[in-house]
PDB file of N, CA and C in Angstrom:
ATOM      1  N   UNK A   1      97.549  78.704 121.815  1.00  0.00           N
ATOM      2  CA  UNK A   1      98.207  79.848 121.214  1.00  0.00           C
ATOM      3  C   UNK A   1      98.654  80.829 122.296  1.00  0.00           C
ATOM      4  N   UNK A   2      99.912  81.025 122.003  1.00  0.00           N
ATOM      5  CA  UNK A   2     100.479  82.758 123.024  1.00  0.00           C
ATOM      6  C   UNK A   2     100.043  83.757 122.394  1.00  0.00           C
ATOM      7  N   UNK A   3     100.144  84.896 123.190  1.00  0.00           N
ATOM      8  CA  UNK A   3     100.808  86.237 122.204  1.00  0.00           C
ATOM      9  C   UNK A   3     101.407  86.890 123.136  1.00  0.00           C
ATOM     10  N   UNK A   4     101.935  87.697 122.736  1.00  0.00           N
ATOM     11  CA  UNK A   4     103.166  88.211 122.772  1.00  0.00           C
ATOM     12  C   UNK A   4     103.039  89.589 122.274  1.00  0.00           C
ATOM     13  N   UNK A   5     103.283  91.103 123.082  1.00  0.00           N
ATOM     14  CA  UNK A   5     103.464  92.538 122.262  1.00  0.00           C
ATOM     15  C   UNK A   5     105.004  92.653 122.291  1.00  0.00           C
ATOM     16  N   UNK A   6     105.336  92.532 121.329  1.00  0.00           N
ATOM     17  CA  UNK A   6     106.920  93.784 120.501  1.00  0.00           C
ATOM     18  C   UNK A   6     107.102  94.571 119.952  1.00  0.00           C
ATOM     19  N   UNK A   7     108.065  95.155 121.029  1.00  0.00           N
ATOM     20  CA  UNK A   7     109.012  96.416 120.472  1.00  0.00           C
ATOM     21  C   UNK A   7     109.294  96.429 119.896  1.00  0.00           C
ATOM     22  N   UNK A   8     109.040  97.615 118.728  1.00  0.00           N
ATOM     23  CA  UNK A   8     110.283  97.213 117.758  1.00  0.00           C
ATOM     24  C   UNK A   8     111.040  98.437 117.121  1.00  0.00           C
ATOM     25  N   UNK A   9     111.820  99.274 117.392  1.00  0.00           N
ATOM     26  CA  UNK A   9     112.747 100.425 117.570  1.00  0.00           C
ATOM     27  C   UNK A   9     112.628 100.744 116.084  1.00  0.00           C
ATOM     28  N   UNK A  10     112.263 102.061 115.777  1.00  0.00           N
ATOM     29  CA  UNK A  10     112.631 102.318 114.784  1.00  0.00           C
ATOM     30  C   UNK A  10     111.496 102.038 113.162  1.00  0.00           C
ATOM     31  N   UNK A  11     110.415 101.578 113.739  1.00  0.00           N
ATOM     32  CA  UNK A  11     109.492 100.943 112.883  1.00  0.00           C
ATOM     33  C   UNK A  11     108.229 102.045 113.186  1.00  0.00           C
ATOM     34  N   UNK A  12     108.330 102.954 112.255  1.00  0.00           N
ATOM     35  CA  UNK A  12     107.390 103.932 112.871  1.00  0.00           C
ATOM     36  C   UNK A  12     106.066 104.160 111.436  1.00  0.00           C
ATOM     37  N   UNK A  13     106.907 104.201 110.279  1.00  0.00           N
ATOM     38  CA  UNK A  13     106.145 104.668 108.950  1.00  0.00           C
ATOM     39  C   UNK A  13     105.651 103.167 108.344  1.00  0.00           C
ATOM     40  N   UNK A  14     104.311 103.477 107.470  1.00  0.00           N
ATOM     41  CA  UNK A  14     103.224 102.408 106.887  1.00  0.00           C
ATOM     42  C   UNK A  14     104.324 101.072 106.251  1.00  0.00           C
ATOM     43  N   UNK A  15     105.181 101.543 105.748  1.00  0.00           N
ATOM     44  CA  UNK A  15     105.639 100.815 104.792  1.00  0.00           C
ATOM     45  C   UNK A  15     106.512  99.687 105.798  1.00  0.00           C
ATOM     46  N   UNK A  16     107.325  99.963 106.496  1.00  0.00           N
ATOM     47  CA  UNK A  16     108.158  99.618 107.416  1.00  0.00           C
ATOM     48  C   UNK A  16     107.287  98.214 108.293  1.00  0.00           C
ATOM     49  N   UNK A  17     106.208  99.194 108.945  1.00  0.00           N
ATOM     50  CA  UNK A  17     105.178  98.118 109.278  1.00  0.00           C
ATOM     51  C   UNK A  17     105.255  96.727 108.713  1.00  0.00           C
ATOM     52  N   UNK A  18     104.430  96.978 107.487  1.00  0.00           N
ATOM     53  CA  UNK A  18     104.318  95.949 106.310  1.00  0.00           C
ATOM     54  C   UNK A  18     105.669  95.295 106.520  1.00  0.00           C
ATOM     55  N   UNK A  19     106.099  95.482 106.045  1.00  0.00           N
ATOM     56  CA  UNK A  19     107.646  94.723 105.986  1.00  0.00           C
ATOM     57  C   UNK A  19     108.342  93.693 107.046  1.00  0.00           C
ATOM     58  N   UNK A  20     108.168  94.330 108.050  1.00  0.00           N
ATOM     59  CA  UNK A  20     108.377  93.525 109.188  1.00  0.00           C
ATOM     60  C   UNK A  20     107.126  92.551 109.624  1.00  0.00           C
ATOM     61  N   UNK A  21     105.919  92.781 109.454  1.00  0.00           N
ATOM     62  CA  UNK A  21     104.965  92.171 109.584  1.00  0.00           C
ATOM     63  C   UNK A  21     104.911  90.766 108.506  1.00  0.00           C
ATOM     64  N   UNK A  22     104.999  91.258 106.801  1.00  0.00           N
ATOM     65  CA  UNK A  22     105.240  90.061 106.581  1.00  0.00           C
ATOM     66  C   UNK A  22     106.245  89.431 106.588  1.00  0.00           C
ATOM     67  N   UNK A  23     107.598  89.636 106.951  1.00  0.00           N
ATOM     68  CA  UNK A  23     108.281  88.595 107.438  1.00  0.00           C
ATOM     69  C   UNK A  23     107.940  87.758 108.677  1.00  0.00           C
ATOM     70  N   UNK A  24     107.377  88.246 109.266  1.00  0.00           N
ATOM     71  CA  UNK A  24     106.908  87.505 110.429  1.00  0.00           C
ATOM     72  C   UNK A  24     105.580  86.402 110.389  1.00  0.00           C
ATOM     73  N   UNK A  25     104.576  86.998 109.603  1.00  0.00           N
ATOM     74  CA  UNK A  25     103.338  86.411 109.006  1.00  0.00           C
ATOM     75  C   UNK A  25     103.866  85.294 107.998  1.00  0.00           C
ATOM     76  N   UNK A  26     105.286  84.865 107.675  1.00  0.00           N
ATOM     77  CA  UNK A  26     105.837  84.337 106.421  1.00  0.00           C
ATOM     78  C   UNK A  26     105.893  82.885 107.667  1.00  0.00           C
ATOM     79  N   UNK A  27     106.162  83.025 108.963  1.00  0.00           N
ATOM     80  CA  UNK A  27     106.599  82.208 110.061  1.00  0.00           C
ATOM     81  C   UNK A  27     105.521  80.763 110.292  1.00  0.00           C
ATOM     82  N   UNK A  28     106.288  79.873 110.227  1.00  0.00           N
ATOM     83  CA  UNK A  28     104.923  78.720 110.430  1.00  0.00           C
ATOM     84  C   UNK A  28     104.923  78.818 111.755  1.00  0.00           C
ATOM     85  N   UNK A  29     103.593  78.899 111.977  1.00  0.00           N
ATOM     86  CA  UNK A  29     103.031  78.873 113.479  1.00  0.00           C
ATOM     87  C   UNK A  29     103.045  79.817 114.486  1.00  0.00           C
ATOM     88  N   UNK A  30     102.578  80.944 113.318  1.00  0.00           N
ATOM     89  CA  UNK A  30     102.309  82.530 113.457  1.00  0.00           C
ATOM     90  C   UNK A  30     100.597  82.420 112.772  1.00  0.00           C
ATOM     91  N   UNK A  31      99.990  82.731 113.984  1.00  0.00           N
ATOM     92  CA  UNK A  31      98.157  83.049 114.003  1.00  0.00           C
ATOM     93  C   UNK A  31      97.924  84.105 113.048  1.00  0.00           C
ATOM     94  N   UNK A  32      98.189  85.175 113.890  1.00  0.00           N
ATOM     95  CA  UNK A  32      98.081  86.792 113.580  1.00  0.00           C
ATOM     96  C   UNK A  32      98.914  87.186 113.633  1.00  0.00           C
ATOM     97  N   UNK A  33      99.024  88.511 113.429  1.00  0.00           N
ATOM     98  CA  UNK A  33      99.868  89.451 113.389  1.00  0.00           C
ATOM     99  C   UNK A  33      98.883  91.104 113.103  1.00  0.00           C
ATOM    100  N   UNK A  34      98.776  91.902 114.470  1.00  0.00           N
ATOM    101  CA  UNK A  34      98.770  92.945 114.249  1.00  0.00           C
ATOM    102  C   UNK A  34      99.121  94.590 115.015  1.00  0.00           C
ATOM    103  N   UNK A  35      99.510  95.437 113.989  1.00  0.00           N
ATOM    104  CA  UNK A  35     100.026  96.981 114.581  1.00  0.00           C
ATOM    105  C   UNK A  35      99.472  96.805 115.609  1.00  0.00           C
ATOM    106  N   UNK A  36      99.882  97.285 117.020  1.00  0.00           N
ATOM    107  CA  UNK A  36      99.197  97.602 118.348  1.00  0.00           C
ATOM    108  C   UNK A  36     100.106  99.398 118.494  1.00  0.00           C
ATOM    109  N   UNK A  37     100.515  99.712 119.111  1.00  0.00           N
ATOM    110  CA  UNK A  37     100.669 101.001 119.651  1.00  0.00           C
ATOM    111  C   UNK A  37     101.930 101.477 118.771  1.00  0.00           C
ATOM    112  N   UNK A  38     102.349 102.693 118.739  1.00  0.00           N
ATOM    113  CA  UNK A  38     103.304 103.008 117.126  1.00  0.00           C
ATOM    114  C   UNK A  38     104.453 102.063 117.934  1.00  0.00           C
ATOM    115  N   UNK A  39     104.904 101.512 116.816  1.00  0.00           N
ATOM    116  CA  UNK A  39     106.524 100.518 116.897  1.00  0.00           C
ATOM    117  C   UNK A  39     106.298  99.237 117.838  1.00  0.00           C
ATOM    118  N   UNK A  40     104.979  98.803 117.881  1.00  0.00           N
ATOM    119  CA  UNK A  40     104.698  97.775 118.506  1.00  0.00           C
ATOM    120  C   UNK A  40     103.763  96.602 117.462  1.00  0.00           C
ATOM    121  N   UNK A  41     103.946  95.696 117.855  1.00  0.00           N
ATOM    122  CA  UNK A  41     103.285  94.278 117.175  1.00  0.00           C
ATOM    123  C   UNK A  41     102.916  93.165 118.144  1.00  0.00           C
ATOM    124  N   UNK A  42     101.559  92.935 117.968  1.00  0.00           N
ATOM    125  CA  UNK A  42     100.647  91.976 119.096  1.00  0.00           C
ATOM    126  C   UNK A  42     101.014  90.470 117.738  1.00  0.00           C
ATOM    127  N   UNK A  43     101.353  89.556 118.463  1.00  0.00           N
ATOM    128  CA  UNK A  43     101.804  88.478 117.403  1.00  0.00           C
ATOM    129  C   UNK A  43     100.925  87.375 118.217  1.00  0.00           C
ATOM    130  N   UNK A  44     100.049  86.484 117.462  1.00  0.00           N
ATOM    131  CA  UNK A  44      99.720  85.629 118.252  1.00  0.00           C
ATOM    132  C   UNK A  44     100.597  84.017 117.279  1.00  0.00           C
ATOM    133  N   UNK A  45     100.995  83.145 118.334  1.00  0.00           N
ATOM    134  CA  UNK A  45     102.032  82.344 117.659  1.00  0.00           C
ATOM    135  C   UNK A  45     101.731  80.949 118.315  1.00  0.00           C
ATOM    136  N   UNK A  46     101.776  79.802 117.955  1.00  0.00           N
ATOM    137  CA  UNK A  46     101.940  78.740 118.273  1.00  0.00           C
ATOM    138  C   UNK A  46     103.378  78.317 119.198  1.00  0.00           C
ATOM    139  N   UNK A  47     103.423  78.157 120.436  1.00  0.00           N
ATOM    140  CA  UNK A  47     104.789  78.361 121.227  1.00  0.00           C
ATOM    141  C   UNK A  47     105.237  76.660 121.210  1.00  0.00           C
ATOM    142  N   UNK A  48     104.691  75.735 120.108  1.00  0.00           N
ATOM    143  CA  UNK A  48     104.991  74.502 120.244  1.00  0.00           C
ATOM    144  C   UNK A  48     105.560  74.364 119.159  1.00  0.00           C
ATOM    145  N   UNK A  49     105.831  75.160 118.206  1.00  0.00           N
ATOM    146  CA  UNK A  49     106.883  75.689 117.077  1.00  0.00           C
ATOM    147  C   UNK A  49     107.321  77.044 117.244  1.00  0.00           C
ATOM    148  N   UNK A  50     107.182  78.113 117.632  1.00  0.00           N
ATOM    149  CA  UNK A  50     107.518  79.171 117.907  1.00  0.00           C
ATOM    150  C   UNK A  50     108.210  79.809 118.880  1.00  0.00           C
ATOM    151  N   UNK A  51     109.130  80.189 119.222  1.00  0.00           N
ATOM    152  CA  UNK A  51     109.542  80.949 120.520  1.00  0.00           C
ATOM    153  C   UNK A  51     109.618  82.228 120.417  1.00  0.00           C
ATOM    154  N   UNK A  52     109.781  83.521 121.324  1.00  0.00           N
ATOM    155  CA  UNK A  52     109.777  84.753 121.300  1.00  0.00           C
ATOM    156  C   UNK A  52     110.850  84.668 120.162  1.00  0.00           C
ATOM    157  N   UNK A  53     111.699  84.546 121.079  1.00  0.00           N
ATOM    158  CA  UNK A  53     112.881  84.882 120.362  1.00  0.00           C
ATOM    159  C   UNK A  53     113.452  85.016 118.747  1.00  0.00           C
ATOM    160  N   UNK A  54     112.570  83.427 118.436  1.00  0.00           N
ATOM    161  CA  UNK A  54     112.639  83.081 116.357  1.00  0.00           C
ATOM    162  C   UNK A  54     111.539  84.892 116.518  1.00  0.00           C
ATOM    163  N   UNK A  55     110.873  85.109 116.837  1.00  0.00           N
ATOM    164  CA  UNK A  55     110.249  85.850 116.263  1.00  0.00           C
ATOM    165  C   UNK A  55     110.945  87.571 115.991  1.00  0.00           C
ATOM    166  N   UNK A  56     111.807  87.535 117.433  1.00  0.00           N
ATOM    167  CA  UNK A  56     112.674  88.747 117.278  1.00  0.00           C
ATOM    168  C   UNK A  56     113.754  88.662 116.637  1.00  0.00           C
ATOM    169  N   UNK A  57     113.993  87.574 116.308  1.00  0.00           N
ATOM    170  CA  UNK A  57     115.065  87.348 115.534  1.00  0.00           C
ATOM    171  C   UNK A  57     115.254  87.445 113.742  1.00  0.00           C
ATOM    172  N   UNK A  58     113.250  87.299 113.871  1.00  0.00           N
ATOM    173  CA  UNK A  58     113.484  87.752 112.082  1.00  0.00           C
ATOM    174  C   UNK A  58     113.060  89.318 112.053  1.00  0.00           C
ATOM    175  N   UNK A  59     112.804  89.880 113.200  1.00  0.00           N
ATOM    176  CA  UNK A  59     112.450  91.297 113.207  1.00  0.00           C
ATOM    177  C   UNK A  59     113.902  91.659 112.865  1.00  0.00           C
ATOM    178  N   UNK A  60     114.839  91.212 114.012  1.00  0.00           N
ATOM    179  CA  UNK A  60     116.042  91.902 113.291  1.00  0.00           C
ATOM    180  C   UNK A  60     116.557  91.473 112.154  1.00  0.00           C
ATOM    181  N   UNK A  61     116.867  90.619 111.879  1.00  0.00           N
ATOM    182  CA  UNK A  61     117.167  90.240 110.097  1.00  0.00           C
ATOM    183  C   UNK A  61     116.210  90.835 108.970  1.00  0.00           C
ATOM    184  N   UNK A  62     115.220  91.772 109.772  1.00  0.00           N
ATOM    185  CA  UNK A  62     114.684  93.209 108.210  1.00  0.00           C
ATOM    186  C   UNK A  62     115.580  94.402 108.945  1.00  0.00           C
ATOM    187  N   UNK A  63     115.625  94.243 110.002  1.00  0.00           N
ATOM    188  CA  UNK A  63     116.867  95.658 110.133  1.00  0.00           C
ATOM    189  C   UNK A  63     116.665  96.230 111.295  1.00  0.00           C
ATOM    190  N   UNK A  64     115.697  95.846 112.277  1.00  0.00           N
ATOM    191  CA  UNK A  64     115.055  96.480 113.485  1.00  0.00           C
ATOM    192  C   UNK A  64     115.366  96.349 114.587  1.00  0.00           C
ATOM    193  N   UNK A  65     115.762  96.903 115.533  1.00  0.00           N
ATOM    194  CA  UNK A  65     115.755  95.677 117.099  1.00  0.00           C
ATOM    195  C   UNK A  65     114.664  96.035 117.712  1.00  0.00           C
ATOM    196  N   UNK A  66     114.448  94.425 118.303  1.00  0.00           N
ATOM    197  CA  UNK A  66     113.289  94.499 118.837  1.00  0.00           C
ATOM    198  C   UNK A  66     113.064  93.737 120.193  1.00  0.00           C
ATOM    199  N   UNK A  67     112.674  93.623 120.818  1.00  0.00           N
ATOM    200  CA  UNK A  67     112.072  92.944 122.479  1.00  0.00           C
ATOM    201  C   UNK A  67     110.689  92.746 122.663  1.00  0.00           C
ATOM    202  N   UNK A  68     110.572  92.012 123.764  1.00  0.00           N
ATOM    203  CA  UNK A  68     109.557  91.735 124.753  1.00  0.00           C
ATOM    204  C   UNK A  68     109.133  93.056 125.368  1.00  0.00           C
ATOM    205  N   UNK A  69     107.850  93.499 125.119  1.00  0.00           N
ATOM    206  CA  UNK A  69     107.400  94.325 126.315  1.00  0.00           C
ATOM    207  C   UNK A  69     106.147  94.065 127.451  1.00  0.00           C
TER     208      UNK A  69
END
């Protein structure tokens, strides 16, 4: 397993969280998933189905941009 912390712009209030979290938690070969520092997400992921990227990529398809930090 990797993990990985992301940025994610703009993701500051409870609800927002949630939202982006379970789209991501929805991901096969996604461990965990949890809040780390405000607008950040510690993701732990299987990188033998997973890449950063699928993962920032459904951050932005809820509405967010997001990166590697």
């Amino acid at each position: 397993m990797n993990r990985v912390l992301l940025g994610v712009r703009g993701m500051e209030r409870p609800e927002q969280i949630e939202k982006v979290s379970s789209a991501i938690k929805k991901l096969e070969g996604v461990q965990s998933i949890q809040p780390a520092d405000t607008g950040q997400l510690e993701v732990e992921y299987d990188p033998h189905i997973l890449t950063v990227m699928d993962l920032i990529r459904v951050v932005r398809e809820q509405g967010f941009l997001a990166g590697m930090l």
